[in-house]
Protein backbone atom coordinates (compact mmCIF):
# COMPACT_ATOMS: atom_id res chain seq x y z
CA UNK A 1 -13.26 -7.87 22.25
CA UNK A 2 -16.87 -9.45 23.58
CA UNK A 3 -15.28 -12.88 23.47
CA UNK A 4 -11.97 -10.93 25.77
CA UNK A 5 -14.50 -9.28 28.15
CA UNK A 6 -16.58 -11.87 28.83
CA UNK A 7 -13.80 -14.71 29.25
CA UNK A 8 -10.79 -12.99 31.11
CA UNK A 9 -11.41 -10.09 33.74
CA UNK A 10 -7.29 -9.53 33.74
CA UNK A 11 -5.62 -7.34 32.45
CA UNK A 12 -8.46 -4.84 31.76
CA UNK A 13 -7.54 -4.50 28.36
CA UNK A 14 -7.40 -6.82 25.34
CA UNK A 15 -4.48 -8.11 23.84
CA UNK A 16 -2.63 -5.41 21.16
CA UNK A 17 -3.27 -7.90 18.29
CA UNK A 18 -7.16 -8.16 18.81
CA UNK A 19 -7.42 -4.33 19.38
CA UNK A 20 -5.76 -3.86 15.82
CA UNK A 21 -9.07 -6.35 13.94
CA UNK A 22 -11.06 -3.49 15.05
CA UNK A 23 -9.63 -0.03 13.86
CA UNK A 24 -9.65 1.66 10.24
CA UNK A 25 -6.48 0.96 7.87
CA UNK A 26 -6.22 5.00 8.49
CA UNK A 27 -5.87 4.61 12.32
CA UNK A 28 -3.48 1.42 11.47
CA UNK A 29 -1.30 4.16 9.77
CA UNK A 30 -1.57 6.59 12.49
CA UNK A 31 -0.23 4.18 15.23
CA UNK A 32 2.51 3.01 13.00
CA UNK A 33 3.77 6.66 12.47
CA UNK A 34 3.29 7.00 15.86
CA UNK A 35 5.47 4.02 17.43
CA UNK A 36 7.92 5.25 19.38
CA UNK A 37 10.17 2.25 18.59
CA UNK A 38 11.90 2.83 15.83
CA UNK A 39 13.83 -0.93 16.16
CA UNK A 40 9.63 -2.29 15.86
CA UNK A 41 9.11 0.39 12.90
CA UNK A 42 12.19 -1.53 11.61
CA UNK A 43 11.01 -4.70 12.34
CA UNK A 44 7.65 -4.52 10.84
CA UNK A 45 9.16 -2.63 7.44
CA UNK A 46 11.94 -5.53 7.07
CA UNK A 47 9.11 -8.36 6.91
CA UNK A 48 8.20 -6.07 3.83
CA UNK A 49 11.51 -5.52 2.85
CA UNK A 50 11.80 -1.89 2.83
CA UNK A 51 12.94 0.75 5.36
CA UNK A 52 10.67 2.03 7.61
CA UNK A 53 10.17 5.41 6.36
CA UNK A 54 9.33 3.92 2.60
CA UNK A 55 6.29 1.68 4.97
CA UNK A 56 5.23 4.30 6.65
CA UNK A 57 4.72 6.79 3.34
CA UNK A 58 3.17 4.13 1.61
CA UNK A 59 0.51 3.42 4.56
CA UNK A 60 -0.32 6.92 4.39
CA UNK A 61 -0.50 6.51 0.77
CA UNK A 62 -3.17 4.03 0.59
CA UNK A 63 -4.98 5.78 3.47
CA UNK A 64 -5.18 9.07 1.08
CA UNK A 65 -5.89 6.86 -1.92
CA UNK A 66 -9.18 4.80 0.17
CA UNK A 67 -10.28 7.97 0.96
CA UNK A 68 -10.35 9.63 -2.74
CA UNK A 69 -11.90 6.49 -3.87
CA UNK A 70 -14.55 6.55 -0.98
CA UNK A 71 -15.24 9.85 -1.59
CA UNK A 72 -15.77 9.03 -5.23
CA UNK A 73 -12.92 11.35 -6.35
CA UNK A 74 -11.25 11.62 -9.90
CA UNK A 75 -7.88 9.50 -9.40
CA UNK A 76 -7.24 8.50 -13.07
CA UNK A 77 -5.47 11.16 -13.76
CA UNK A 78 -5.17 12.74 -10.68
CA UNK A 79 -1.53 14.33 -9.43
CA UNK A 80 -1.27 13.47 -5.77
CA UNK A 81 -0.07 15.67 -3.02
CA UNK A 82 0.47 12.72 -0.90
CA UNK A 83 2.89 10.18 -2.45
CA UNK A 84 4.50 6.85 -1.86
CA UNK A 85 8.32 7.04 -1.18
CA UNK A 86 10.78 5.28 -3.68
CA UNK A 87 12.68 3.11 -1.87
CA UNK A 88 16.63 4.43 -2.00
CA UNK A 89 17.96 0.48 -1.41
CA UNK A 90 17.35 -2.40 -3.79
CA UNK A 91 14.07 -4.43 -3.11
CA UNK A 92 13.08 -8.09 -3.39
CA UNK A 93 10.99 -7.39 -6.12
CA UNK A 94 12.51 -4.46 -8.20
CA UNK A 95 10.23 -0.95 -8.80
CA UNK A 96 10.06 1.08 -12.10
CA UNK A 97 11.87 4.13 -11.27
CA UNK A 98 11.15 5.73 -14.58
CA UNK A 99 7.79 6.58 -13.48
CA UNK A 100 6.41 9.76 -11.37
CA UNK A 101 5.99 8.86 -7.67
CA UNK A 102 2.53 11.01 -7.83
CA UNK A 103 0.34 9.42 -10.41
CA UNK A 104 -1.67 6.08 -9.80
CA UNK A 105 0.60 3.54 -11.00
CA UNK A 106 3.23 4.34 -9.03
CA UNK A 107 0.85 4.46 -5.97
CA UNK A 108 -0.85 0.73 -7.39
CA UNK A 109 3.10 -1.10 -8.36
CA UNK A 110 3.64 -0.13 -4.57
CA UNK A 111 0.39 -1.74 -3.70
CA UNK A 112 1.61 -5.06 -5.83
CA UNK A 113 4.82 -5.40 -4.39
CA UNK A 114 3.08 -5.78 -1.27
CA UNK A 115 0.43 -8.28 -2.49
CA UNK A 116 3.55 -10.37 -3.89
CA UNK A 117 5.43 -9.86 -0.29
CA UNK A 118 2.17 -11.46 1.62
CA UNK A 119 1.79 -13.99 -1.13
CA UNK A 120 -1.62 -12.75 -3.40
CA UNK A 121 0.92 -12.20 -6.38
CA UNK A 122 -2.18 -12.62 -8.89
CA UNK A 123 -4.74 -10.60 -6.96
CA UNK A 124 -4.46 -6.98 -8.39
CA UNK A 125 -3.53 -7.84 -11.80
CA UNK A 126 -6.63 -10.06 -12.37
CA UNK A 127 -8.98 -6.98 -10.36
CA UNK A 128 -7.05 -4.12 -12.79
CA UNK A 129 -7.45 -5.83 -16.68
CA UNK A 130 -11.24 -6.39 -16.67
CA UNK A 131 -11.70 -2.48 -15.25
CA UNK A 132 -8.89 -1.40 -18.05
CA UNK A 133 -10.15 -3.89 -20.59
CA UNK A 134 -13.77 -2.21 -20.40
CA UNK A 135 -13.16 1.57 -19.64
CA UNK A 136 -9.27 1.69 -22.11
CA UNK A 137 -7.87 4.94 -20.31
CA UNK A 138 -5.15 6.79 -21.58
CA UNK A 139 -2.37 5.28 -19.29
CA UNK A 140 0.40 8.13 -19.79
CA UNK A 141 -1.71 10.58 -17.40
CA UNK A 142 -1.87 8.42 -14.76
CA UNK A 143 1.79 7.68 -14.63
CA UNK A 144 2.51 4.98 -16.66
CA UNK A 145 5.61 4.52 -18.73
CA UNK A 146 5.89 6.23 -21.74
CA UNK A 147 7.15 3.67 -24.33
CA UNK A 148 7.08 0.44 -22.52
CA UNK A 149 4.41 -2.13 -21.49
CA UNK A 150 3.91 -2.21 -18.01
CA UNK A 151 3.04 -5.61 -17.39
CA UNK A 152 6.68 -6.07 -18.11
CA UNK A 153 7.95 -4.48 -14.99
CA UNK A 154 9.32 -7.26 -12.43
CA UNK A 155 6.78 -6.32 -9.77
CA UNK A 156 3.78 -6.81 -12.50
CA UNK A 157 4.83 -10.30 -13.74
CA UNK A 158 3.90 -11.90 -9.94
């Protein structure tokens, strides 16, 4: 924004794009709920390949989620008012749907898909199995499958 104002007096204001390097992922969640567009809410969700509704409930998701976690809030076993939607079409990369939407895996395979969608396939599996390696929670209270290794799901494999 320096680098804007000090190199171009016209238009007044910066460019969208460099406006958006600047504000929280919360505000980043705000103004996509808020787009009146709903072919650019579209748009934006298809590059992701869900709907736009699914993006948007995930966005505020991970906003909630930040915020427990910066607020140094239980979330291991933690039942969450606010909760990712399941996608109702088929995706790319398929989702468990065997699991509750309101528990932390649920909230973290929706987080994955999205690191596999923007290419960082590896990224979350290698940060989760040294934290789960040293602490060994009990996985069923935070949503994962009963009965079946999760590492098996499509979306977990990368």
């Amino acid at each position: 924004i320096d680098h804007y104002r000090k190199k171009y007096n016209k238009p007044k204001y910066p460019p969208a794009w460099a406006t958006m390097e600047l504000i929280s992922f919360g505000q980043l969640s705000k103004v996509y709920a808020g787009l009146k567009s709903c072919r650019a809410k579209q748009e934006i969700a298809m590059t992701y390949g869900i709907r736009d509704e699914v993006l948007e409930s995930w966005m505020h998701y991970f906003n909630y989620l930040r915020n427990c976690c910066a607020h140094h809030l239980r979330i291991w076993n933690r039942v969450f008012r606010v909760a990712p939607k399941r996608p109702k079409r088929p995706t790319p990369i398929s989702l468990p749907q065997n699991v509750p939407q309101n528990r932390i895996f649920y909230g973290i395979t929706c987080l994955q898909y999205l690191m596999i969608i923007i290419g960082k396939p590896d990224f979350l599996p290698k940060s989760l199995d040294p934290i789960i390696n040293e602490y060994q929670p009990s996985f069923y209270p935070m949503g994962f499958p009963k009965g079946q290794n999760w590492k098996e799901f499509d979306v977990w494999k990368g």
